[in-house]
C-alpha atoms as a PDB file:
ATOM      1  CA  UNK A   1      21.903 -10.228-194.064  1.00  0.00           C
ATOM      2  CA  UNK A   2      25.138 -12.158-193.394  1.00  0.00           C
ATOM      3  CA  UNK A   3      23.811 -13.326-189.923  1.00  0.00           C
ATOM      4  CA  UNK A   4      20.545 -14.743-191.489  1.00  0.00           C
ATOM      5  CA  UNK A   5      22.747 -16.275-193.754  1.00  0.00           C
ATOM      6  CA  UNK A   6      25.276 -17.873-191.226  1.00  0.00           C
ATOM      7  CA  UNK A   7      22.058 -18.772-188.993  1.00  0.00           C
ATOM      8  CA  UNK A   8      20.835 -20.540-192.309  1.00  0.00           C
ATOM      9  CA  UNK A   9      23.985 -22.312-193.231  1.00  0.00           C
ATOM     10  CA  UNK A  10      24.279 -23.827-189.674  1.00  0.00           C
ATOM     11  CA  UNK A  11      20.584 -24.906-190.038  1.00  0.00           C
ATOM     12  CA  UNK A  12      21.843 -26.784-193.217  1.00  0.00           C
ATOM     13  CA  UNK A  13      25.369 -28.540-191.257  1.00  0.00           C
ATOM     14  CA  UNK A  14      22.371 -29.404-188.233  1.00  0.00           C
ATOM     15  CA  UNK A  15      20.333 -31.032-191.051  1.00  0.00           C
ATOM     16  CA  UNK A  16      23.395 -33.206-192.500  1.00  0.00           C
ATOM     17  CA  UNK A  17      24.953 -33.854-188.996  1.00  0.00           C
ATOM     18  CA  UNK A  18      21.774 -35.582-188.053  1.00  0.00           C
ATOM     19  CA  UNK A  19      21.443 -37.748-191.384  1.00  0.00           C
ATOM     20  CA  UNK A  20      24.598 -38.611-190.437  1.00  0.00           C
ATOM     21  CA  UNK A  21      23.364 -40.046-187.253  1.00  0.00           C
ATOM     22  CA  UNK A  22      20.419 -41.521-189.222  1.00  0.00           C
ATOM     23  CA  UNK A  23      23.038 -43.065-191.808  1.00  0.00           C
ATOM     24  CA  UNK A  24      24.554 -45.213-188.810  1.00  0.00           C
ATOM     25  CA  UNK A  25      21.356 -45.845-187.135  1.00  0.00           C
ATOM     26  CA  UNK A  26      19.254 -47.989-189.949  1.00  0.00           C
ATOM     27  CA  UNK A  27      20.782 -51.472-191.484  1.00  0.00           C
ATOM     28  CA  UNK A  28      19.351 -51.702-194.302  1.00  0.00           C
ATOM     29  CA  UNK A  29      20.372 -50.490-197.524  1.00  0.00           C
ATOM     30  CA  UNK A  30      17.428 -48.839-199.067  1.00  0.00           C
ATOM     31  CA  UNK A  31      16.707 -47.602-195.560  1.00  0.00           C
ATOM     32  CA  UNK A  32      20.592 -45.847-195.983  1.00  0.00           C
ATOM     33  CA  UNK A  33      19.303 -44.550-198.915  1.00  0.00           C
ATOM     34  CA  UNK A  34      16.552 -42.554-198.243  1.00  0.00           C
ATOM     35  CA  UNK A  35      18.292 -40.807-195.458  1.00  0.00           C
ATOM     36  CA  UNK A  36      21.610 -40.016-197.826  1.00  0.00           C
ATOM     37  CA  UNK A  37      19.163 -38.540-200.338  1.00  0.00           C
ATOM     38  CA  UNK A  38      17.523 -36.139-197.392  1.00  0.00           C
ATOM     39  CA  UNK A  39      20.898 -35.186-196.264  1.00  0.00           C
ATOM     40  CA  UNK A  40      22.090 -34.353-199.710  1.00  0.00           C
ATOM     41  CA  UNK A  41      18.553 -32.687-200.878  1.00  0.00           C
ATOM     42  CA  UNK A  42      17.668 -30.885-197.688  1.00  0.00           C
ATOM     43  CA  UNK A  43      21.272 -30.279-196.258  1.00  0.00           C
ATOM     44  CA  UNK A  44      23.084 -29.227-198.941  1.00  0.00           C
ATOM     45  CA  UNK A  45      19.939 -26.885-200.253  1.00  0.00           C
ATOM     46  CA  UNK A  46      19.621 -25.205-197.283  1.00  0.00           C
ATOM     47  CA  UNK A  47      23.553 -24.577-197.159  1.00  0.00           C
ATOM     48  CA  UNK A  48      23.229 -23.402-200.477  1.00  0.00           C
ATOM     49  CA  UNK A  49      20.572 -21.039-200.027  1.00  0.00           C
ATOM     50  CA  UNK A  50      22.058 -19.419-196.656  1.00  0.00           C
ATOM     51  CA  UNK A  51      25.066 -18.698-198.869  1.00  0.00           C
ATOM     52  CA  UNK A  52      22.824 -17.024-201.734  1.00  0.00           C
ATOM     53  CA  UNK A  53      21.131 -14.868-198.424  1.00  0.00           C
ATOM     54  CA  UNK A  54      24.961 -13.750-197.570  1.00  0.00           C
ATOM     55  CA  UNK A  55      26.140 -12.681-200.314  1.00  0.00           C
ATOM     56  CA  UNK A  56      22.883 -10.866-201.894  1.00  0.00           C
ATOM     57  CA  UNK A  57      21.716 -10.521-205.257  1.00  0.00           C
ATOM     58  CA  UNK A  58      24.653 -11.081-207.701  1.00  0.00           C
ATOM     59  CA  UNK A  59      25.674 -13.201-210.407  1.00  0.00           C
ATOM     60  CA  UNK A  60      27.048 -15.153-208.173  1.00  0.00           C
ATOM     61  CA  UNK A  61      23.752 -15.973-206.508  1.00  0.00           C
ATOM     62  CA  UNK A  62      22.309 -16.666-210.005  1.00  0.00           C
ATOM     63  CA  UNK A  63      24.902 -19.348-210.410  1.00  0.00           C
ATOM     64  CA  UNK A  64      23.961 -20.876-206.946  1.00  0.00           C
ATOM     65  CA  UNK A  65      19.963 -20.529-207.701  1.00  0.00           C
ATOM     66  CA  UNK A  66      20.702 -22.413-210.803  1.00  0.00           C
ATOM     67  CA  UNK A  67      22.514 -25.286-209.013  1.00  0.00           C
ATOM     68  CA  UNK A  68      20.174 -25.481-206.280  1.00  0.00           C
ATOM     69  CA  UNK A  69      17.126 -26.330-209.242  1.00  0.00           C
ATOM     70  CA  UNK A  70      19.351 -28.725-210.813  1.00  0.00           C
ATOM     71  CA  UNK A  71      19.531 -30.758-207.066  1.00  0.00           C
ATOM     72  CA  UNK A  72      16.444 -30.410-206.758  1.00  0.00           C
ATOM     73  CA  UNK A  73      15.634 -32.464-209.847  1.00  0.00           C
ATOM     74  CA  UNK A  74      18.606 -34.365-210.216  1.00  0.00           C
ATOM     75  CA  UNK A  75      19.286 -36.052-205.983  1.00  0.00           C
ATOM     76  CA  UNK A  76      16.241 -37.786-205.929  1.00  0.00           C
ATOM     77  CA  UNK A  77      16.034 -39.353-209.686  1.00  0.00           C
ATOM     78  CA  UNK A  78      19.388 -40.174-208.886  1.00  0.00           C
ATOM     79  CA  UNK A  79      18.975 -42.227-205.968  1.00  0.00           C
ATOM     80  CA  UNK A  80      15.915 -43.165-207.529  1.00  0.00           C
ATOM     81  CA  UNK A  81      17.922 -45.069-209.931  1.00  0.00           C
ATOM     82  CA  UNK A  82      20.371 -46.360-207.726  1.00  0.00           C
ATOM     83  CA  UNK A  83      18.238 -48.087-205.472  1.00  0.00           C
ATOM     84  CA  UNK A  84      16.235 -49.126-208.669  1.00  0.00           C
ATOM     85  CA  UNK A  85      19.459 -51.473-209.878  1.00  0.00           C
ATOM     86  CA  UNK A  86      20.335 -52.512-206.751  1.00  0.00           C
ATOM     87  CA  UNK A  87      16.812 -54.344-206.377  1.00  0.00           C
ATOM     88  CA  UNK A  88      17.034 -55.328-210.131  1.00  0.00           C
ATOM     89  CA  UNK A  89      20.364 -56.533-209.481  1.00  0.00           C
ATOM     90  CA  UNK A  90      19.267 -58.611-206.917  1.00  0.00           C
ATOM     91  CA  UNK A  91      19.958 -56.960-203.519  1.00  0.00           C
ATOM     92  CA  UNK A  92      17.074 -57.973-201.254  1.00  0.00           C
ATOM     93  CA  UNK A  93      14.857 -55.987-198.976  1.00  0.00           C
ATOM     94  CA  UNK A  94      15.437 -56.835-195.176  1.00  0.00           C
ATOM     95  CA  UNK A  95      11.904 -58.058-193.424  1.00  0.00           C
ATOM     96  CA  UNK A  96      11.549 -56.942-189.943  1.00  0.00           C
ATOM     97  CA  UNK A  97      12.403 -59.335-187.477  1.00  0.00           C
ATOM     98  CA  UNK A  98       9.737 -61.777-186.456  1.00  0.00           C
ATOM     99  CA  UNK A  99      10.816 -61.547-182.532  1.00  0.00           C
ATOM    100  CA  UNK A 100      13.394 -59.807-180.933  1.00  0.00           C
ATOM    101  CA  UNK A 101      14.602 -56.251-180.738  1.00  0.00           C
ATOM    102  CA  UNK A 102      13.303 -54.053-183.391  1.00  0.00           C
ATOM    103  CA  UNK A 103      15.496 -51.252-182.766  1.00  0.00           C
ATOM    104  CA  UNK A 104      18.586 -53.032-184.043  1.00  0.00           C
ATOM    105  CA  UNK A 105      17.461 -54.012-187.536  1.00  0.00           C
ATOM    106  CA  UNK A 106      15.893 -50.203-188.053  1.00  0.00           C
ATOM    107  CA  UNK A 107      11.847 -50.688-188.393  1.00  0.00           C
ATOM    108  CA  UNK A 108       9.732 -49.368-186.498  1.00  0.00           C
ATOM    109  CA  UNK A 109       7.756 -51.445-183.944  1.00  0.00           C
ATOM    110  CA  UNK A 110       4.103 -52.325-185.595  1.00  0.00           C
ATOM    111  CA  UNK A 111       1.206 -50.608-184.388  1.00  0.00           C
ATOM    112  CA  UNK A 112      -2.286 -52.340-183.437  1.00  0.00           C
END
C-alpha cells in the first residue's frame, strides 16, 4: 500500500506542477483563478488521499478524510467569492483581442 500511495501523491505534485504552468500561461485574472482553484481542489486532494492510502485505516486517516470534505466544499465557494468582489469591485474582464496573436492574451482562437 505505501507504493500506491507514493504513486498517488506524485500524481497529486504532477497535477499542481502543471497548474503552475497554467498559472503563468493565462493573463487574465479570473482566467488565474480558475486554474489556482484546480490546483488547490484537484492537487492538494489527490495528495491528500495518497497519504490516507499510505498510512491505512487509522485515526489519522479519519482526520485527513475529514479535511479532504471540508476542501471539497470550502476551495471552490471560496474562490467563488473572491472572484465575485473582484468583479463587484470593479476589476474588468479582458475581451479577446480583435487581431493579433491569441496565444498571448490566453483565449482560445474562435471556432467557425
Amino acid at each position: 500500500m505505501e507504493i500506491i500511495g507514493n504513486i498517488i501523491i506524485s500524481a497529486g505534485v504532477v497535477f499542481i506542477l502543471f497548474g503552475v504552468i497554467g498559472i503563468f500561461k493565462f493573463k487574465d485574472f479570473y482566467l488565474r483563478m480558475l486554474v489556482t482553484t484546480k490546483i488547490d481542489t484537484v492537487g492538494a486532494l489527490t495528495i491528500l488521499i495518497g497519504v490516507v492510502v499510505k498510512h491505512g485505516f487509522s485515526f489519522f486517516s479519519l482526520k485527513i478524510l475529514l479535511l479532504l470534505c471540508l476542501m471539497v466544499i470550502l476551495n471552490p465557494l471560496a474562490s467563488h467569492f473572491l472572484a465575485g468582489s473582484a468583479y463587484l469591485s470593479g476589476h474588468k474582464i479582458d475581451e479577446p483581442p480583435v487581431s493579433g496573436d491569441r496565444r498571448r492574451s490566453g483565449f482560445e482562437e474562435d471556432k467557425v
